[in-house]
C-alpha atoms as a PDB file:
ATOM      1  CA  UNK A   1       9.713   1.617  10.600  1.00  0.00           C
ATOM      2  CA  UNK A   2       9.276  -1.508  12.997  1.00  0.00           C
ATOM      3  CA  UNK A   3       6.730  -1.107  16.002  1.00  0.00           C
ATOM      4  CA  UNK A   4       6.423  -4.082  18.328  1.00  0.00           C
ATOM      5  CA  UNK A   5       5.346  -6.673  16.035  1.00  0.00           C
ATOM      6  CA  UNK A   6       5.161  -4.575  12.832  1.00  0.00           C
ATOM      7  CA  UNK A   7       7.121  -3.624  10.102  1.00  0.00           C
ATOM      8  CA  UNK A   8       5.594  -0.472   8.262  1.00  0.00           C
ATOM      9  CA  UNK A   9       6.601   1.336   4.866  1.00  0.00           C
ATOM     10  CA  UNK A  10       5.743   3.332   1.643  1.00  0.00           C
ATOM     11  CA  UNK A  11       6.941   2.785  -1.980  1.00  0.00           C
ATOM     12  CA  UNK A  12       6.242   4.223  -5.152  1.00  0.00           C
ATOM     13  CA  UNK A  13       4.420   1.514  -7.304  1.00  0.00           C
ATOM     14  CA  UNK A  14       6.905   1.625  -9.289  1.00  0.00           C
ATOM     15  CA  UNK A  15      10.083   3.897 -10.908  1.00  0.00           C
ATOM     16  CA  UNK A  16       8.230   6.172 -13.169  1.00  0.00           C
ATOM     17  CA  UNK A  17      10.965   6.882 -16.121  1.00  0.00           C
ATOM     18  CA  UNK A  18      10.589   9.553 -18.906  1.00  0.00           C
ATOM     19  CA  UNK A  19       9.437   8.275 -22.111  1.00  0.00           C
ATOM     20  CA  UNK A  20      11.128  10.324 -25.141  1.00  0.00           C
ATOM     21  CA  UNK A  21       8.666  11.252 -28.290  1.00  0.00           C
ATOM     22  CA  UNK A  22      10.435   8.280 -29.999  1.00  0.00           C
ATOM     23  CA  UNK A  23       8.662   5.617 -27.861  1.00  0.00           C
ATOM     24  CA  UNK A  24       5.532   7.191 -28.761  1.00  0.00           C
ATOM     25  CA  UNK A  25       6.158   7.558 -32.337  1.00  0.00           C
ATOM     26  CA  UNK A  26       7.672   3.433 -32.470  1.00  0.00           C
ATOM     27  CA  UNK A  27       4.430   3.304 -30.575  1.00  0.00           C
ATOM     28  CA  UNK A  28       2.274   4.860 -33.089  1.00  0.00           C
ATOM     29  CA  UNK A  29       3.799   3.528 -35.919  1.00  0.00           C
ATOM     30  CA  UNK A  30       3.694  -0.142 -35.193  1.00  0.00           C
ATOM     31  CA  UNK A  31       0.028   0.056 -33.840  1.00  0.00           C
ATOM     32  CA  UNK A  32      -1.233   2.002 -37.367  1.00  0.00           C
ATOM     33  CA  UNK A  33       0.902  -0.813 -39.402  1.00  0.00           C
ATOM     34  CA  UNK A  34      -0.639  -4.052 -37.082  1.00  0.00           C
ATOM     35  CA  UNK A  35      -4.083  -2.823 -37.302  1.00  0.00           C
ATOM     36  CA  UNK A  36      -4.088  -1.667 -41.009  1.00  0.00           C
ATOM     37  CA  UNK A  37      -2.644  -5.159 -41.653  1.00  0.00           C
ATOM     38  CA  UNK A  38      -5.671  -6.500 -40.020  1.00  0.00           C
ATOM     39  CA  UNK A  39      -8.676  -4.218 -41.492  1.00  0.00           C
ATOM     40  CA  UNK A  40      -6.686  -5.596 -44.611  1.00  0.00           C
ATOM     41  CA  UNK A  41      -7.316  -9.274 -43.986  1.00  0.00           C
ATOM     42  CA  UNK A  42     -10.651  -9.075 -42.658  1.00  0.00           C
ATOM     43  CA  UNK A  43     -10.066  -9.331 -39.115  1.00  0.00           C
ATOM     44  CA  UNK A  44     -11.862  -6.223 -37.421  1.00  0.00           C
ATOM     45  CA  UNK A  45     -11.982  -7.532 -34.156  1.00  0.00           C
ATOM     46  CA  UNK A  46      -8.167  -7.831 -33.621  1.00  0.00           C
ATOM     47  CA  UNK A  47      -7.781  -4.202 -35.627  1.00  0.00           C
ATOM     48  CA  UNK A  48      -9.721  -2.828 -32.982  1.00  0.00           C
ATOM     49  CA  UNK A  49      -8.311  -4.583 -29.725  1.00  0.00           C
ATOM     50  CA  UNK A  50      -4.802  -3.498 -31.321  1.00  0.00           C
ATOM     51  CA  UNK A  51      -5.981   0.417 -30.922  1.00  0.00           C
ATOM     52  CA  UNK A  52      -7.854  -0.162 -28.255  1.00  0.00           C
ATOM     53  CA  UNK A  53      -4.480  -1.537 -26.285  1.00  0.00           C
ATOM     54  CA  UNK A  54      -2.374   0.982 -27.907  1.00  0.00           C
ATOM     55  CA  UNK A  55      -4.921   3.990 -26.428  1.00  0.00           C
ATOM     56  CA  UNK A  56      -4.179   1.886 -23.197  1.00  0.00           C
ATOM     57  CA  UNK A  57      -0.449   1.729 -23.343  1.00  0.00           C
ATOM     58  CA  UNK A  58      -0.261   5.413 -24.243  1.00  0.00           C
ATOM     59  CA  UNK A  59      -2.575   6.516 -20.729  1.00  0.00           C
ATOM     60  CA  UNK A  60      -0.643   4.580 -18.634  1.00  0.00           C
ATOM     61  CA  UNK A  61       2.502   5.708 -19.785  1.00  0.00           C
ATOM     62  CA  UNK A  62       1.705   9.227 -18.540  1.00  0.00           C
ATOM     63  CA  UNK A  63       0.498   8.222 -15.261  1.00  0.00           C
ATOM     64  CA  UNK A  64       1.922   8.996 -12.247  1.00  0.00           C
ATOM     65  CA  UNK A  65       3.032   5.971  -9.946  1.00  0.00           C
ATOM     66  CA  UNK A  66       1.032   6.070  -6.775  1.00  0.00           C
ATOM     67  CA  UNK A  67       2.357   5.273  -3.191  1.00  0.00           C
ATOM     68  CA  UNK A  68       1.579   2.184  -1.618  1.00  0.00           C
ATOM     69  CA  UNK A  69       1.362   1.910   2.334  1.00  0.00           C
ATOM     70  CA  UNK A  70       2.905  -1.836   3.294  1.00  0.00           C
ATOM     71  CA  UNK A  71       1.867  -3.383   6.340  1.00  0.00           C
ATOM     72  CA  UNK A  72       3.581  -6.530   8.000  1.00  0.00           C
ATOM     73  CA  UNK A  73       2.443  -7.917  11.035  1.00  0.00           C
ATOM     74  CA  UNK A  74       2.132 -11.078  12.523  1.00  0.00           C
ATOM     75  CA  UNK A  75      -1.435 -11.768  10.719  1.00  0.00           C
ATOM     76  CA  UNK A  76      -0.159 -11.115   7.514  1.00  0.00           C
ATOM     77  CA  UNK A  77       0.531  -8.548   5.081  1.00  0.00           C
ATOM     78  CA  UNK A  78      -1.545  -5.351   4.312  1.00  0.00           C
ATOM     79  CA  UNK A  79      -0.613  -4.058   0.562  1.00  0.00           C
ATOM     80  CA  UNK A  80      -2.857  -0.648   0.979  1.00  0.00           C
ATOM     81  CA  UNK A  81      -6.114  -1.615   1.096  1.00  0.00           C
ATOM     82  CA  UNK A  82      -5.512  -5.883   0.509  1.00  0.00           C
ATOM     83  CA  UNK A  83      -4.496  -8.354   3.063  1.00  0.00           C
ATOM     84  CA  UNK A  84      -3.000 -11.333   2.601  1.00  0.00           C
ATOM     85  CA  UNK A  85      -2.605 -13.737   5.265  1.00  0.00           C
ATOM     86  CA  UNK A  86       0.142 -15.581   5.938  1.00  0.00           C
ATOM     87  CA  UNK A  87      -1.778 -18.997   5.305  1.00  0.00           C
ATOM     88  CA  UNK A  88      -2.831 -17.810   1.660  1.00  0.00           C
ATOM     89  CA  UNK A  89       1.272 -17.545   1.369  1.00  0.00           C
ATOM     90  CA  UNK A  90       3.457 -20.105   0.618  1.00  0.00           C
ATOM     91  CA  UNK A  91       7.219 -18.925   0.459  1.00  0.00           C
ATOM     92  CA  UNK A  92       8.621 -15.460  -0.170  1.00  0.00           C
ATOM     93  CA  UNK A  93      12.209 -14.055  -1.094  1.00  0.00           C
ATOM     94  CA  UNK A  94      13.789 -10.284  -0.695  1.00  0.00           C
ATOM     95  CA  UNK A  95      15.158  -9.191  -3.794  1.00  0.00           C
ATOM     96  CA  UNK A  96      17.752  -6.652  -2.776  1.00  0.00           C
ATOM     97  CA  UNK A  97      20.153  -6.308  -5.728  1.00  0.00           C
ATOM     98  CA  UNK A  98      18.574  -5.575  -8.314  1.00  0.00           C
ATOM     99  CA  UNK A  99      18.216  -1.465  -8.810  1.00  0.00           C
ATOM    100  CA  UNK A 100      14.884  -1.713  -6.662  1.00  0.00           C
ATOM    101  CA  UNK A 101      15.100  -3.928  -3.982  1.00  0.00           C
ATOM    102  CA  UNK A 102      11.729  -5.485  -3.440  1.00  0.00           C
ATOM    103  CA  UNK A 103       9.937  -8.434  -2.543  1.00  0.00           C
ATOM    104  CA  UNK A 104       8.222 -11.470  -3.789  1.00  0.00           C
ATOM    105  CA  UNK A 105       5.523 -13.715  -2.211  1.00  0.00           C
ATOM    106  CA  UNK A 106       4.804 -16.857  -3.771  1.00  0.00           C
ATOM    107  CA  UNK A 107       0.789 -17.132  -3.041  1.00  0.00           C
ATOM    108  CA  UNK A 108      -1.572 -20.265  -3.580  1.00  0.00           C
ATOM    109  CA  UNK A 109      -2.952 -18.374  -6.477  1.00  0.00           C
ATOM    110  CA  UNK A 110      -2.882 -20.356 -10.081  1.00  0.00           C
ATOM    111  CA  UNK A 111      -3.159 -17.198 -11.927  1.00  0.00           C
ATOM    112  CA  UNK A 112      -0.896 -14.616 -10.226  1.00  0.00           C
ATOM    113  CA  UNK A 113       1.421 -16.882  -8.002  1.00  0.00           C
ATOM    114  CA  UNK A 114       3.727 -13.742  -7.453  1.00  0.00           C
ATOM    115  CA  UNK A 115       3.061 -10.544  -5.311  1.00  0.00           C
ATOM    116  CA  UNK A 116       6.393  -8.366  -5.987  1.00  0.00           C
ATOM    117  CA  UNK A 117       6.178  -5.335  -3.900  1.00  0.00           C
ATOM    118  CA  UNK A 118       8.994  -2.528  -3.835  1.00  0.00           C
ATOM    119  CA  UNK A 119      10.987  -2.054  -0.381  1.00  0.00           C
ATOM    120  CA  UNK A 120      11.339   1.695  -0.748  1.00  0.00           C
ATOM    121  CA  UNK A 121      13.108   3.117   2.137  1.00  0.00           C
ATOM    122  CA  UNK A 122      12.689  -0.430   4.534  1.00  0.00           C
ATOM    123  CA  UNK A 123      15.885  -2.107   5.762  1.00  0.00           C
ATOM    124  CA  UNK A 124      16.078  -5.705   3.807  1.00  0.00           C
ATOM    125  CA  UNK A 125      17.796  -7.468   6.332  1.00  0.00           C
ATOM    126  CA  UNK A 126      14.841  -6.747   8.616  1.00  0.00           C
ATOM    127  CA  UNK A 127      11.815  -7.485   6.588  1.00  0.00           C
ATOM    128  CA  UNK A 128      13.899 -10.586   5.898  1.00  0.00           C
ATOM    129  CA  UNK A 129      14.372 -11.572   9.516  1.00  0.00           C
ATOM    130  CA  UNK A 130      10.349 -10.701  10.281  1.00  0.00           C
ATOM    131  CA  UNK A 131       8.922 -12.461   7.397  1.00  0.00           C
ATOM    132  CA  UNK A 132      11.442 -15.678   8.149  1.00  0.00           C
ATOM    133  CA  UNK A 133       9.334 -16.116  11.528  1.00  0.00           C
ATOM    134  CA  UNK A 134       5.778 -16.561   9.768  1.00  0.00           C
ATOM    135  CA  UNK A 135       7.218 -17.890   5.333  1.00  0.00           C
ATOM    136  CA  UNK A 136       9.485 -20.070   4.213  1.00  0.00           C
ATOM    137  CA  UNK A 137      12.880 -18.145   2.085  1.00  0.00           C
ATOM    138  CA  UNK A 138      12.639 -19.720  -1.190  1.00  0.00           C
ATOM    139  CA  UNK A 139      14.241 -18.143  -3.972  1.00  0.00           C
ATOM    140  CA  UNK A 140      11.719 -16.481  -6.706  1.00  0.00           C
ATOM    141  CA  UNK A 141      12.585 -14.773  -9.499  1.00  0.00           C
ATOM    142  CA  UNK A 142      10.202 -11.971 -11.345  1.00  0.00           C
ATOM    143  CA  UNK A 143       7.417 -13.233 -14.259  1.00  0.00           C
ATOM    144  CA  UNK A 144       8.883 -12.494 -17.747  1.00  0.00           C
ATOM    145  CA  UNK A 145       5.895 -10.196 -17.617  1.00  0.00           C
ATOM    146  CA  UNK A 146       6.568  -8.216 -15.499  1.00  0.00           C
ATOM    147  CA  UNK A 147      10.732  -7.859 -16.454  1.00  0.00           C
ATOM    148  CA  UNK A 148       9.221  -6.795 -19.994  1.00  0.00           C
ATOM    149  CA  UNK A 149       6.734  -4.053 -18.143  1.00  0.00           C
ATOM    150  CA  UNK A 150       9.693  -3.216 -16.172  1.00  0.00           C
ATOM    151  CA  UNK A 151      11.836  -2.991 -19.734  1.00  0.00           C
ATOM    152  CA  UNK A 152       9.377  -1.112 -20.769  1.00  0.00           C
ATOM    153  CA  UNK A 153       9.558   1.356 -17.886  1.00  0.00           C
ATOM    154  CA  UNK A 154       6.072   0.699 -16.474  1.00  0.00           C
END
């Protein structure tokens, strides 16, 4: 929805899908083999961290996605509760056909450069043309990261 100066929507985090009892058995299965494997050579440490991110995995695949409010306006961009300015961004790009459209801010940051966030129900064309005022349109592409999380339907 635009208002004056401001562009205003809500997305799902992201697209929760179904995971069938074989994920969770491959799941199972490969984290008992990795972390007996381990006890078995003497490394502990790793056996644990392998359970300890398989008991991970497993609770976040059964959580539900939660809604995220989006904010654009000509200070910056409000992601729920974070703001990021338009001088902490350097370039962005609307992603519009893949299954989600979405976008994705190139920040200053070292570690996370990219800020994807879903479109939902906004118009593309218009976030496009509001953003273009205050970023530069670069073309950006998703982190292998988060394509694999994505594979993985997280």
């Amino acid at each position: 929805m635009i208002t004056g100066k401001t562009i205003t929507w809500s997305a799902p985090e992201y697209e929760q899908r179904k995971k069938e009892t074989n994920w969770y058995v491959a799941l199972g299965i490969t984290t008992t083999s990795v972390a007996l494997a381990s006890f078995l050579l003497g490394n502990m440490l790793f056996a644990v961290l392998v359970l300890l991110g398989a008991f991970t995995l497993t609770m976040y695949s059964v959580r539900k996605p939660g809604i995220l409010n989006i904010v654009l306006n000509n200070q910056g961009m409000l992601l729920d509760n974070k703001f990021y300015p338009y001088n902490t961004l350097e370039s962005f790009w609307v992603e519009e056909y893949d299954k989600e459209p979405k976008i994705i801010l190139q920040s200053e940051k070292t570690l996370m450069p990219y800020i994807v966030i879903p479109l939902g129900d906004a118009d593309p064309d218009e976030v496009r043309e509001f953003l273009f005022e205050y970023l530069e349109e670069e073309e950006h592409y998703e982190s292998f990261s988060h394509k694999i999380m994505d594979y993985l339907g997280f």
